[in-house]
PDB file of N, CA and C in Angstrom:
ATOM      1  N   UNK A   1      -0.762  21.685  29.623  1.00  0.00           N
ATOM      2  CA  UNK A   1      -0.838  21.213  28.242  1.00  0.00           C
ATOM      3  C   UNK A   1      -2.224  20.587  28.043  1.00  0.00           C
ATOM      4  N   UNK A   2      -2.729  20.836  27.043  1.00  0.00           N
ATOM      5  CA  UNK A   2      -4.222  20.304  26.767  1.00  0.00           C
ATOM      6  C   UNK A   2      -3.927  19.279  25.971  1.00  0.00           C
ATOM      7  N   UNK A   3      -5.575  18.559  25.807  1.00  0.00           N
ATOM      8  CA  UNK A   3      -5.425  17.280  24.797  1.00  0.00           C
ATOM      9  C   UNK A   3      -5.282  17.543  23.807  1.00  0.00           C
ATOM     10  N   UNK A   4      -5.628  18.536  22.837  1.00  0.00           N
ATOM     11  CA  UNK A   4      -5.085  18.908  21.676  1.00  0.00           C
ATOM     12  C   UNK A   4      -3.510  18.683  21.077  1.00  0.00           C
ATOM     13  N   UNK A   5      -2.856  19.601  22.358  1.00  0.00           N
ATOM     14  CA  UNK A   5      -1.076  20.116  22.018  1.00  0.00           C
ATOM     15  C   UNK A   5      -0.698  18.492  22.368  1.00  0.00           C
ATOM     16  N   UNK A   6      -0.945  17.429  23.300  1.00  0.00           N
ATOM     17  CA  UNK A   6      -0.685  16.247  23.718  1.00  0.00           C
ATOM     18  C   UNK A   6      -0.920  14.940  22.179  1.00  0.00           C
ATOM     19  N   UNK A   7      -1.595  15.320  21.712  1.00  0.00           N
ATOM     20  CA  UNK A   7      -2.583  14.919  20.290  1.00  0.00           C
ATOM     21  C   UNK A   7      -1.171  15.060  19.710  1.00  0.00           C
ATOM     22  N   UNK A   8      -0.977  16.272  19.226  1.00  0.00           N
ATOM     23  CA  UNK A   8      -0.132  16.592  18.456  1.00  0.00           C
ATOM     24  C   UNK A   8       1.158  16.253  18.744  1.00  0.00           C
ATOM     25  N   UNK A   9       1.829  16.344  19.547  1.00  0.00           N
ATOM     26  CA  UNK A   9       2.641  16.077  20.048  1.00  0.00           C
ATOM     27  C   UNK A   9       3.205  14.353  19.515  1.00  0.00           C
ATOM     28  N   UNK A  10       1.654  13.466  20.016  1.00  0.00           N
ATOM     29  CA  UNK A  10       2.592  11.803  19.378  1.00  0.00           C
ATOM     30  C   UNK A  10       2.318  11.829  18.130  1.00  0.00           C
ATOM     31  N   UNK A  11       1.482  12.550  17.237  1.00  0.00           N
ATOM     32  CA  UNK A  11       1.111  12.227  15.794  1.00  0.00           C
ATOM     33  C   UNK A  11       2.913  13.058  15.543  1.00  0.00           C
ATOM     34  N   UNK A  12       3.385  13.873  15.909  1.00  0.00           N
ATOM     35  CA  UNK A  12       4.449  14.397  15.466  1.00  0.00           C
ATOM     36  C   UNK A  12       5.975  13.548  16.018  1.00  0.00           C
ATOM     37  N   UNK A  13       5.795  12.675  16.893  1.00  0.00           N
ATOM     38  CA  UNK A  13       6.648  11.431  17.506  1.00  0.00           C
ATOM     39  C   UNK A  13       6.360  10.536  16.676  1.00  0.00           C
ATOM     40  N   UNK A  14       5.453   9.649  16.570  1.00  0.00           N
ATOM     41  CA  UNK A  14       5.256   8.659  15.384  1.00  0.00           C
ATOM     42  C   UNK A  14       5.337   9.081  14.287  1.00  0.00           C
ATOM     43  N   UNK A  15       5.339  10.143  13.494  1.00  0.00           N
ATOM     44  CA  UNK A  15       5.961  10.746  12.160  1.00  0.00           C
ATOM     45  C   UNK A  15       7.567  10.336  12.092  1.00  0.00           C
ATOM     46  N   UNK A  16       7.789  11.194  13.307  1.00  0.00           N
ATOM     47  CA  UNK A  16       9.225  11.055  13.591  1.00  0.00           C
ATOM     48  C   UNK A  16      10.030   9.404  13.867  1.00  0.00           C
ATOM     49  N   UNK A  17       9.360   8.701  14.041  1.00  0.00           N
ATOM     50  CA  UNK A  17       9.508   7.574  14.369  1.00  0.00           C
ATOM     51  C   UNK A  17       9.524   6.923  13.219  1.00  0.00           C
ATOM     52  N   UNK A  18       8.085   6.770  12.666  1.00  0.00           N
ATOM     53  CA  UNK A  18       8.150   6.396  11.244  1.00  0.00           C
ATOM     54  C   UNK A  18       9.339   6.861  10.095  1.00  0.00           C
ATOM     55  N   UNK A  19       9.740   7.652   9.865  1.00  0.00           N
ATOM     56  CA  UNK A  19      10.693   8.239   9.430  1.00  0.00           C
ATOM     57  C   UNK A  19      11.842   7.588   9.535  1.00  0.00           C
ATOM     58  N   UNK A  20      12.354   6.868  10.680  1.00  0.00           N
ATOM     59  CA  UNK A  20      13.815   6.923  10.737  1.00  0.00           C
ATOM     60  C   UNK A  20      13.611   5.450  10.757  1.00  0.00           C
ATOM     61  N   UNK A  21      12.220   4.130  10.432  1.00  0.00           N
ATOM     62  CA  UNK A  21      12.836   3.523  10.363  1.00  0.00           C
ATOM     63  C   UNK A  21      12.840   3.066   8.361  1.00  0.00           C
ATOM     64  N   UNK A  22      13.698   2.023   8.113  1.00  0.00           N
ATOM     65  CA  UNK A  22      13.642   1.748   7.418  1.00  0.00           C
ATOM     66  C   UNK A  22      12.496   0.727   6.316  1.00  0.00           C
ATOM     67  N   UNK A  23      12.018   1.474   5.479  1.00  0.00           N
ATOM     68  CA  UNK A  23      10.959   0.257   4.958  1.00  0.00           C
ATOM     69  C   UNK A  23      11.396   0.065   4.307  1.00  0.00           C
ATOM     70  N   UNK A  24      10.693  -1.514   3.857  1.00  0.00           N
ATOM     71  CA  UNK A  24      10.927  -2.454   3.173  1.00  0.00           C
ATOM     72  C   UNK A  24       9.831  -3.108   2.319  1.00  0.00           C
ATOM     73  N   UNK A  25       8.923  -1.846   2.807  1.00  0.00           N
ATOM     74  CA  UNK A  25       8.084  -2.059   1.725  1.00  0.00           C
ATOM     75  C   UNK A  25       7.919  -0.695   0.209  1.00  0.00           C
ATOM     76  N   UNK A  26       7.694  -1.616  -1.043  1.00  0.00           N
ATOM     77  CA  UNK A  26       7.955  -0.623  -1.704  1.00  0.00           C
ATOM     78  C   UNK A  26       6.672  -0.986  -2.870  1.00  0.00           C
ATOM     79  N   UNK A  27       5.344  -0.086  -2.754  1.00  0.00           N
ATOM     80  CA  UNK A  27       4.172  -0.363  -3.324  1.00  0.00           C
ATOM     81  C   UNK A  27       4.319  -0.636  -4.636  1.00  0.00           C
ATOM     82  N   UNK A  28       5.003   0.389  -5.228  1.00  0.00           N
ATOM     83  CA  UNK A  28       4.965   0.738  -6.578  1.00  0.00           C
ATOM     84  C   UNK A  28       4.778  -0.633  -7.518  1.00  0.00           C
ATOM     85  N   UNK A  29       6.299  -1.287  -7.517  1.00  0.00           N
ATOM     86  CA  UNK A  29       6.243  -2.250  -8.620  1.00  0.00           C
ATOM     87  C   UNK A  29       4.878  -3.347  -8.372  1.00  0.00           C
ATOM     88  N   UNK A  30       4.458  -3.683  -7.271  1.00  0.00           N
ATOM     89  CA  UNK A  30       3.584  -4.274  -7.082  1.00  0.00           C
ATOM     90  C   UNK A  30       1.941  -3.852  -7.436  1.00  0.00           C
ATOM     91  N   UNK A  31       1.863  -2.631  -7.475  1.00  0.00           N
ATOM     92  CA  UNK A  31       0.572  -2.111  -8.367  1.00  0.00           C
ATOM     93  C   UNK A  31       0.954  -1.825 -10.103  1.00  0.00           C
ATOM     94  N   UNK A  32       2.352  -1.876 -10.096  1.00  0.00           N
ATOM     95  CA  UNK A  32       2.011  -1.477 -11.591  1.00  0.00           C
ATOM     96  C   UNK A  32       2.054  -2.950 -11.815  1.00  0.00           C
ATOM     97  N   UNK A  33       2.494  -3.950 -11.574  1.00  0.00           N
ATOM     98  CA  UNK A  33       2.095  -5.280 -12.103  1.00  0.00           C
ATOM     99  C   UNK A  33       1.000  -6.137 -11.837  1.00  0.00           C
ATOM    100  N   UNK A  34       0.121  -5.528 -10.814  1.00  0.00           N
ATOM    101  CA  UNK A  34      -1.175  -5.825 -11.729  1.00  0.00           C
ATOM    102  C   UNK A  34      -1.682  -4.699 -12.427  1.00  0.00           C
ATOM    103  N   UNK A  35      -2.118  -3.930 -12.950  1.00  0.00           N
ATOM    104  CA  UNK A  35      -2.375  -3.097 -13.512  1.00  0.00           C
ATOM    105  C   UNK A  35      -1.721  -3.417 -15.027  1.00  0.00           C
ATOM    106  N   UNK A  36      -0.704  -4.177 -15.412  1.00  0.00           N
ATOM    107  CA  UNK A  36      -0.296  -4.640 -16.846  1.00  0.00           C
ATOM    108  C   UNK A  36      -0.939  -6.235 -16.447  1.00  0.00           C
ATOM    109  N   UNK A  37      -0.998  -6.958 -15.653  1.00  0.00           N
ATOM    110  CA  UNK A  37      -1.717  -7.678 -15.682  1.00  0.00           C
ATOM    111  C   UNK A  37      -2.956  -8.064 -15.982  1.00  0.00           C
ATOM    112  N   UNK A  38      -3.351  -6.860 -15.115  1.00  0.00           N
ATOM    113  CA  UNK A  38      -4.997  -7.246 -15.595  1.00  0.00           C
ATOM    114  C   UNK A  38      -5.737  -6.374 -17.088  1.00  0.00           C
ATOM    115  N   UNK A  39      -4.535  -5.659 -17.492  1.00  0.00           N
ATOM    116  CA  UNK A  39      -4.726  -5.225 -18.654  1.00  0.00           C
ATOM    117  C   UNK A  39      -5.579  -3.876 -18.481  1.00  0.00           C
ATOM    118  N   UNK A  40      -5.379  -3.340 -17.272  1.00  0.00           N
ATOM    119  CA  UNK A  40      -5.743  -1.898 -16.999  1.00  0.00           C
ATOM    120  C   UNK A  40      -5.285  -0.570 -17.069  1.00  0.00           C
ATOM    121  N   UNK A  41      -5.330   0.616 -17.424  1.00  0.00           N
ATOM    122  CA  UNK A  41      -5.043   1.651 -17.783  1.00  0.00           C
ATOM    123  C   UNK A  41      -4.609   2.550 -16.460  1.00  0.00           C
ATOM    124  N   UNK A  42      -5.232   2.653 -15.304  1.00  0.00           N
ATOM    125  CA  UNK A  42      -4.338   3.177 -14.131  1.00  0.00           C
ATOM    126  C   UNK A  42      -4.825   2.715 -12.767  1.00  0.00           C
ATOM    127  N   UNK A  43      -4.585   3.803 -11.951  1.00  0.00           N
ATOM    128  CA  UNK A  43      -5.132   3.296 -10.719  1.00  0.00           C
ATOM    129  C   UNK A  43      -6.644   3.648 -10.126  1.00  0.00           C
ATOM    130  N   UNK A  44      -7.353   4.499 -10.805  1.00  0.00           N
ATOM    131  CA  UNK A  44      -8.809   3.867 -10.920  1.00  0.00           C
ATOM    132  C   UNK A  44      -9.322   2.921 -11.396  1.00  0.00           C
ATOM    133  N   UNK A  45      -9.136   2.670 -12.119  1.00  0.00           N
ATOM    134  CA  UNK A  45      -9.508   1.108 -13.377  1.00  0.00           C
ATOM    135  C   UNK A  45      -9.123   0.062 -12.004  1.00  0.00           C
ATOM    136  N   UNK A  46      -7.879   0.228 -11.249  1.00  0.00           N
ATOM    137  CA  UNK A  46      -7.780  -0.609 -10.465  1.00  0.00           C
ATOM    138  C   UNK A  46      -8.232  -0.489  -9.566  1.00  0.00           C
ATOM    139  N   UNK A  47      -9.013   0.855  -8.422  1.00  0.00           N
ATOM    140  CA  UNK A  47      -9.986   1.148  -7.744  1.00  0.00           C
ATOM    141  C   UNK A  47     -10.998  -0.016  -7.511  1.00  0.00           C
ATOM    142  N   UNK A  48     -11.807   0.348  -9.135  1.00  0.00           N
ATOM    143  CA  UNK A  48     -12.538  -0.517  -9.640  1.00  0.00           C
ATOM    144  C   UNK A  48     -12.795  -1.757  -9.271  1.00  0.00           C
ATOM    145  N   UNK A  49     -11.348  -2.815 -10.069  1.00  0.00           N
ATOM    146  CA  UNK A  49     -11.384  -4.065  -9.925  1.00  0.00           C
ATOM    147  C   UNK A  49     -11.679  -4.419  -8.337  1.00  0.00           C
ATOM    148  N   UNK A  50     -10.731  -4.025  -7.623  1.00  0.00           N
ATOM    149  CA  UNK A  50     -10.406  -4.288  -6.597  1.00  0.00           C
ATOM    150  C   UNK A  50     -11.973  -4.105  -5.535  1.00  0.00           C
ATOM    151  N   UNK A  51     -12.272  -3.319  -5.732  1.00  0.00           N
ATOM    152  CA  UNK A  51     -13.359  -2.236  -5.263  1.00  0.00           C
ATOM    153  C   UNK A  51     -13.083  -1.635  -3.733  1.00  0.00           C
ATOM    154  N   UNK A  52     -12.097  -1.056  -3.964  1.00  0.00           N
ATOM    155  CA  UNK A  52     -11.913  -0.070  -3.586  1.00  0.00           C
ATOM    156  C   UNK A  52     -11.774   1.208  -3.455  1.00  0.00           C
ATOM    157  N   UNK A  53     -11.887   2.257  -2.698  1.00  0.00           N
ATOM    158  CA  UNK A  53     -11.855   3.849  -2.541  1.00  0.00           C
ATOM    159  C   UNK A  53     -10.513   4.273  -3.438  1.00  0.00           C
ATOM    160  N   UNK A  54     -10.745   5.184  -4.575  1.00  0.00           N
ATOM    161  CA  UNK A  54      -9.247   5.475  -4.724  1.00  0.00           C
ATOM    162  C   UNK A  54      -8.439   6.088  -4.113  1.00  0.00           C
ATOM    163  N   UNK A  55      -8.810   6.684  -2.685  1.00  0.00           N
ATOM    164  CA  UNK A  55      -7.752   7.414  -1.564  1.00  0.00           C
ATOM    165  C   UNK A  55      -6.897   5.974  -1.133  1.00  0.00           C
ATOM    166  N   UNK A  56      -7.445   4.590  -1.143  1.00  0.00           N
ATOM    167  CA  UNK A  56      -6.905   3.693  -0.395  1.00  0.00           C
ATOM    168  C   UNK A  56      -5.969   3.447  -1.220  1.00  0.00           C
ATOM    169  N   UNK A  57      -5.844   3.388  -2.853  1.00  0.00           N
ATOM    170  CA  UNK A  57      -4.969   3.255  -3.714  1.00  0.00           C
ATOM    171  C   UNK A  57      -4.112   4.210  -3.602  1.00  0.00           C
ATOM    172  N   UNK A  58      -4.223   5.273  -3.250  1.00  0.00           N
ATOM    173  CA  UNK A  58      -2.931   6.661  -3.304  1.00  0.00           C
ATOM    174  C   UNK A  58      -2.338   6.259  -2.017  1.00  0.00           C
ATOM    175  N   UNK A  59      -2.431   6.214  -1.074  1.00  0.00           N
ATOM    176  CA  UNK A  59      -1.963   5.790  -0.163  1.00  0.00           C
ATOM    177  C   UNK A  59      -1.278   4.866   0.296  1.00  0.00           C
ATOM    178  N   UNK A  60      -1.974   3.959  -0.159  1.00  0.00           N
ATOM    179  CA  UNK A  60      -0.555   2.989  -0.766  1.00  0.00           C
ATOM    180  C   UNK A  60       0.615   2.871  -1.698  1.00  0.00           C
ATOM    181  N   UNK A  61       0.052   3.449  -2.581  1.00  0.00           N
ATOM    182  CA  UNK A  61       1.301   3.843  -3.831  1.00  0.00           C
ATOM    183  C   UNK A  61       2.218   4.925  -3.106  1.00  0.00           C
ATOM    184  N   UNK A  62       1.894   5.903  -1.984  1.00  0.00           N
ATOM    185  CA  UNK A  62       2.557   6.950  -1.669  1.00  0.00           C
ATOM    186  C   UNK A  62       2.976   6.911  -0.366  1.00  0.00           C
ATOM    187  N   UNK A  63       3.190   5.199  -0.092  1.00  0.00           N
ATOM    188  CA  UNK A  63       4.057   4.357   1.366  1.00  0.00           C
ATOM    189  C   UNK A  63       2.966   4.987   2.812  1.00  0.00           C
ATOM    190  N   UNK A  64       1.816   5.659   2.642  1.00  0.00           N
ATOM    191  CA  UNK A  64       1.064   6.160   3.577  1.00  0.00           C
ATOM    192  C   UNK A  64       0.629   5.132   4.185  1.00  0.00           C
ATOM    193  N   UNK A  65      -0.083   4.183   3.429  1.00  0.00           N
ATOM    194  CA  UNK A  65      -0.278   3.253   3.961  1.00  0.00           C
ATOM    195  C   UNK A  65      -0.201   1.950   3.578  1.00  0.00           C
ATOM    196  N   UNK A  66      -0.252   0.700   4.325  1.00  0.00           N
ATOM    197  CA  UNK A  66       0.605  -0.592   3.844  1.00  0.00           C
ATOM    198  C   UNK A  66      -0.486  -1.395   3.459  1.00  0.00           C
ATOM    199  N   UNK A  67      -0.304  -2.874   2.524  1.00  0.00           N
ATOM    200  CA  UNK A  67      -1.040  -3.187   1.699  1.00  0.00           C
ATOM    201  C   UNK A  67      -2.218  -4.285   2.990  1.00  0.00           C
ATOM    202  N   UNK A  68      -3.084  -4.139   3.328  1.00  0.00           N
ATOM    203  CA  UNK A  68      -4.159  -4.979   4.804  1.00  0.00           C
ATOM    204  C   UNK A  68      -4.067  -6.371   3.749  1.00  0.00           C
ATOM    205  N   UNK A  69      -4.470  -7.044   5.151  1.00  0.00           N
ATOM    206  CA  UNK A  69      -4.933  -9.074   4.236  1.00  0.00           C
ATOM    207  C   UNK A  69      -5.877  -8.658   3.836  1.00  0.00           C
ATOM    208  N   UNK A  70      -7.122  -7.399   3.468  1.00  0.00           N
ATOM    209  CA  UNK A  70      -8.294  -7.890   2.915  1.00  0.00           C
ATOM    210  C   UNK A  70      -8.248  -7.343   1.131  1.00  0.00           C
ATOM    211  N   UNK A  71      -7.352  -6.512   1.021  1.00  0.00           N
ATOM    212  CA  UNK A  71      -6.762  -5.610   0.340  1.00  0.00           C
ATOM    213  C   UNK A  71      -5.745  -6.847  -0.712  1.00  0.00           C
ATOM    214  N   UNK A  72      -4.730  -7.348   0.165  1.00  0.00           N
ATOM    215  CA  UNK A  72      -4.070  -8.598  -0.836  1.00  0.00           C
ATOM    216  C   UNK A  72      -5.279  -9.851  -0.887  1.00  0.00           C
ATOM    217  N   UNK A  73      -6.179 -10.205  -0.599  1.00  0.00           N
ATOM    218  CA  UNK A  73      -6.812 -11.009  -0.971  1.00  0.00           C
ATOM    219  C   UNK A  73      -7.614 -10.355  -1.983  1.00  0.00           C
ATOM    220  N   UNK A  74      -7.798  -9.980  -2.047  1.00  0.00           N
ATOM    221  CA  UNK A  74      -8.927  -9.102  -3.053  1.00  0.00           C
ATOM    222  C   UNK A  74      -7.452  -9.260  -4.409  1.00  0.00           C
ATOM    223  N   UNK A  75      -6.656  -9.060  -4.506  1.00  0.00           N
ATOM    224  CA  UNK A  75      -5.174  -8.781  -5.420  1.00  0.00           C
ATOM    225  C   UNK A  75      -5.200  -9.805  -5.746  1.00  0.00           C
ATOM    226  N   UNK A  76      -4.991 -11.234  -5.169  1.00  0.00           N
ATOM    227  CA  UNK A  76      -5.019 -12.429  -5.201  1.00  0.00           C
ATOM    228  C   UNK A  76      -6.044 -12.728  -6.343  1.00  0.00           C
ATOM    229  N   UNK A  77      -7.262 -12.463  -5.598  1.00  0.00           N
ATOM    230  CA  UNK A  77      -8.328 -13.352  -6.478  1.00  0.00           C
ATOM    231  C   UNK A  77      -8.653 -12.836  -7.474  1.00  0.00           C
ATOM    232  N   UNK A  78      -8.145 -11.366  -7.569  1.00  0.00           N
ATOM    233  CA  UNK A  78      -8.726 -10.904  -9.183  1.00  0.00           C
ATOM    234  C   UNK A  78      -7.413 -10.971 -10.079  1.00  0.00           C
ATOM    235  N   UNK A  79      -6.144 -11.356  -9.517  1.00  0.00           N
ATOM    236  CA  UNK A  79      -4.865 -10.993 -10.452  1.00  0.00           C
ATOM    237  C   UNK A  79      -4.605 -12.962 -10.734  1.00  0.00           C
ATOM    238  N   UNK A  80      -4.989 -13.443  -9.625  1.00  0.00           N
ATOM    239  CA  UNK A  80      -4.647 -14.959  -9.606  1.00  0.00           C
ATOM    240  C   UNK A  80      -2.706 -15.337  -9.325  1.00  0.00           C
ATOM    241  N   UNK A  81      -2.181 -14.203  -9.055  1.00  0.00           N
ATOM    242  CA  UNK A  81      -0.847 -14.252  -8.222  1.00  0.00           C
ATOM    243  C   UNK A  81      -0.928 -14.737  -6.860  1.00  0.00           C
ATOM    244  N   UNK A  82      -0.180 -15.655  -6.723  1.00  0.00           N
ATOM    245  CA  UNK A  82      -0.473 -15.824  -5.385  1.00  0.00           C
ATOM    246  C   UNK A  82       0.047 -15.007  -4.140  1.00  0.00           C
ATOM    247  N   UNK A  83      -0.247 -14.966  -2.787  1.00  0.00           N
ATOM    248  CA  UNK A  83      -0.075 -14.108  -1.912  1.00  0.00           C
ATOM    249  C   UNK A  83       1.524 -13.891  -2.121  1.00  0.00           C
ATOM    250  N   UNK A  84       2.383 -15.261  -2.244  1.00  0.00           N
ATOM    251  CA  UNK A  84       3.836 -14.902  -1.701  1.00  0.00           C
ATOM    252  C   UNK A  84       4.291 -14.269  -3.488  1.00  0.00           C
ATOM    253  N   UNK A  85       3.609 -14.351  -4.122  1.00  0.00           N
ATOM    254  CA  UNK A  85       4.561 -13.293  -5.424  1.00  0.00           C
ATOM    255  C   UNK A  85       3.986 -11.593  -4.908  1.00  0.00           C
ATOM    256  N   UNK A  86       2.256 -11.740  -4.462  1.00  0.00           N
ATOM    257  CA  UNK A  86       2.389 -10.359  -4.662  1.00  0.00           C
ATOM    258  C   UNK A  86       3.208  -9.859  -3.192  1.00  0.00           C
ATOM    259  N   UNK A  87       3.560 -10.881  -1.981  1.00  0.00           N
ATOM    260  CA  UNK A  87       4.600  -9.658  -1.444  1.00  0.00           C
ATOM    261  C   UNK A  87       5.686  -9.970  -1.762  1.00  0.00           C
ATOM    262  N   UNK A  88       6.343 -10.417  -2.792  1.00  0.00           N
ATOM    263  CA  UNK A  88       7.596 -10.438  -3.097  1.00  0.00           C
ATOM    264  C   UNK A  88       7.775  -9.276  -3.692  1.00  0.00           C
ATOM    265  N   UNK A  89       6.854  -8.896  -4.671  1.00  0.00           N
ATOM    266  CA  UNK A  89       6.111  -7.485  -5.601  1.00  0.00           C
ATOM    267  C   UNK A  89       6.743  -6.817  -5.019  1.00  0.00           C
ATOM    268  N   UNK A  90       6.165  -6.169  -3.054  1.00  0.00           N
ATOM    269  CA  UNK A  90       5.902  -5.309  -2.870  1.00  0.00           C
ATOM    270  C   UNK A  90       7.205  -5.319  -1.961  1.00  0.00           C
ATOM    271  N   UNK A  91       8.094  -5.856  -1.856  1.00  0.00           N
ATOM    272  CA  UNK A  91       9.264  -6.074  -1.014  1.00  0.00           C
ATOM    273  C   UNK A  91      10.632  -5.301  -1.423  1.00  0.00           C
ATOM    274  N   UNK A  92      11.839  -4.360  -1.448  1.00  0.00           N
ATOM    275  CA  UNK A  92      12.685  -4.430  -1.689  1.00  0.00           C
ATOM    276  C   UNK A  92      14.011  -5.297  -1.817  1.00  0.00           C
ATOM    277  N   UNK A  93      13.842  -6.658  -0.501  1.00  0.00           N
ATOM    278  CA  UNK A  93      14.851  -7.438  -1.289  1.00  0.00           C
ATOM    279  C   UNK A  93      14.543  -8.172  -2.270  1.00  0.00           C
ATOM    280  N   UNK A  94      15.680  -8.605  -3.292  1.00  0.00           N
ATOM    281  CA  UNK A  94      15.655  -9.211  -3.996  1.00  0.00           C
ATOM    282  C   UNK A  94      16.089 -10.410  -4.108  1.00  0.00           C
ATOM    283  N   UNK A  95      15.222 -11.367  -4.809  1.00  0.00           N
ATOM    284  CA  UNK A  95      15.752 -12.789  -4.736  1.00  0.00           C
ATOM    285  C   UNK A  95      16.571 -13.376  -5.797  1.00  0.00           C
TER     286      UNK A  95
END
Protein backbone atom coordinates (compact mmCIF):
# COMPACT_ATOMS: atom_id res chain seq x y z
CA UNK A 1 0.00 0.00 0.00
CA UNK A 2 1.49 3.40 -0.83
CA UNK A 3 1.21 6.79 0.86
CA UNK A 4 -1.30 7.94 -1.34
CA UNK A 5 -4.04 4.79 -0.87
CA UNK A 6 -2.87 5.17 3.19
CA UNK A 7 -3.77 9.18 2.71
CA UNK A 8 -6.92 8.20 1.59
CA UNK A 9 -7.79 5.73 3.50
CA UNK A 10 -7.90 8.14 7.09
CA UNK A 11 -9.34 11.21 5.16
CA UNK A 12 -12.13 8.47 4.34
CA UNK A 13 -12.09 7.15 8.35
CA UNK A 14 -12.35 10.64 9.71
CA UNK A 15 -15.23 11.43 7.20
CA UNK A 16 -16.62 8.40 8.51
CA UNK A 17 -16.03 9.29 11.92
CA UNK A 18 -17.13 12.71 11.59
CA UNK A 19 -20.34 11.58 10.36
CA UNK A 20 -21.59 9.46 13.03
CA UNK A 21 -20.90 11.82 15.59
CA UNK A 22 -23.38 14.11 16.62
CA UNK A 23 -23.04 18.02 16.28
CA UNK A 24 -24.05 20.45 18.17
CA UNK A 25 -23.03 22.92 16.39
CA UNK A 26 -25.41 24.63 14.09
CA UNK A 27 -23.82 27.84 12.04
CA UNK A 28 -26.71 29.04 10.42
CA UNK A 29 -28.83 30.99 12.96
CA UNK A 30 -25.70 32.46 14.24
CA UNK A 31 -24.58 34.12 10.86
CA UNK A 32 -27.88 35.13 9.91
CA UNK A 33 -28.02 37.14 13.17
CA UNK A 34 -25.37 39.08 12.58
CA UNK A 35 -25.93 39.74 9.22
CA UNK A 36 -29.62 41.43 10.39
CA UNK A 37 -27.57 42.87 12.91
CA UNK A 38 -25.18 44.56 11.37
CA UNK A 39 -27.63 45.52 8.80
CA UNK A 40 -26.00 43.52 5.95
CA UNK A 41 -27.30 42.02 2.83
CA UNK A 42 -25.40 38.48 2.76
CA UNK A 43 -22.48 36.62 3.33
CA UNK A 44 -20.01 38.67 1.44
CA UNK A 45 -21.00 41.97 2.95
CA UNK A 46 -20.12 39.79 5.92
CA UNK A 47 -16.78 38.48 4.33
CA UNK A 48 -16.13 42.01 4.36
CA UNK A 49 -16.90 43.13 7.84
CA UNK A 50 -15.29 40.43 9.34
CA UNK A 51 -12.39 40.36 6.83
CA UNK A 52 -12.43 37.41 5.90
CA UNK A 53 -12.04 34.90 2.73
CA UNK A 54 -15.54 34.07 1.61
CA UNK A 55 -14.58 30.21 1.32
CA UNK A 56 -14.11 30.61 5.27
CA UNK A 57 -17.77 31.87 5.41
CA UNK A 58 -19.20 28.85 3.24
CA UNK A 59 -17.66 26.58 5.25
CA UNK A 60 -18.89 27.41 8.08
CA UNK A 61 -22.40 27.97 7.12
CA UNK A 62 -22.04 24.38 5.43
CA UNK A 63 -20.84 22.64 9.13
CA UNK A 64 -17.29 22.13 7.07
CA UNK A 65 -15.85 23.98 9.28
CA UNK A 66 -16.29 25.28 12.98
CA UNK A 67 -16.39 28.86 14.09
CA UNK A 68 -11.88 29.45 15.44
CA UNK A 69 -11.41 32.14 18.64
CA UNK A 70 -9.99 34.47 16.00
CA UNK A 71 -13.03 34.25 13.79
CA UNK A 72 -15.57 34.79 17.09
CA UNK A 73 -13.51 37.60 18.20
CA UNK A 74 -13.56 39.37 15.15
CA UNK A 75 -17.92 38.58 15.55
CA UNK A 76 -17.62 40.00 18.91
CA UNK A 77 -16.05 43.23 18.18
CA UNK A 78 -17.80 44.16 15.09
CA UNK A 79 -21.45 42.75 16.20
CA UNK A 80 -20.74 43.86 20.05
CA UNK A 81 -22.57 40.36 21.18
CA UNK A 82 -20.77 38.96 23.52
CA UNK A 83 -18.79 35.64 23.12
CA UNK A 84 -21.40 33.54 25.30
CA UNK A 85 -24.61 34.86 23.07
CA UNK A 86 -22.73 34.31 19.90
CA UNK A 87 -22.16 30.54 20.98
CA UNK A 88 -25.40 30.22 22.29
CA UNK A 89 -26.27 31.43 18.42
CA UNK A 90 -24.39 28.75 17.18
CA UNK A 91 -25.48 25.87 19.60
CA UNK A 92 -28.53 23.55 19.19
CA UNK A 93 -29.59 23.36 22.75
CA UNK A 94 -31.91 25.49 23.85
CA UNK A 95 -32.23 27.55 26.86
Amino acid sequence: MNVRQKKQEMLEAMQRARAMEPSSFVPNPLLDTLIDKLKLKNDAELCRVLEVQPPIISKIRHGKLSVGATILLRMHEKSELSIRELKELSSTSTH
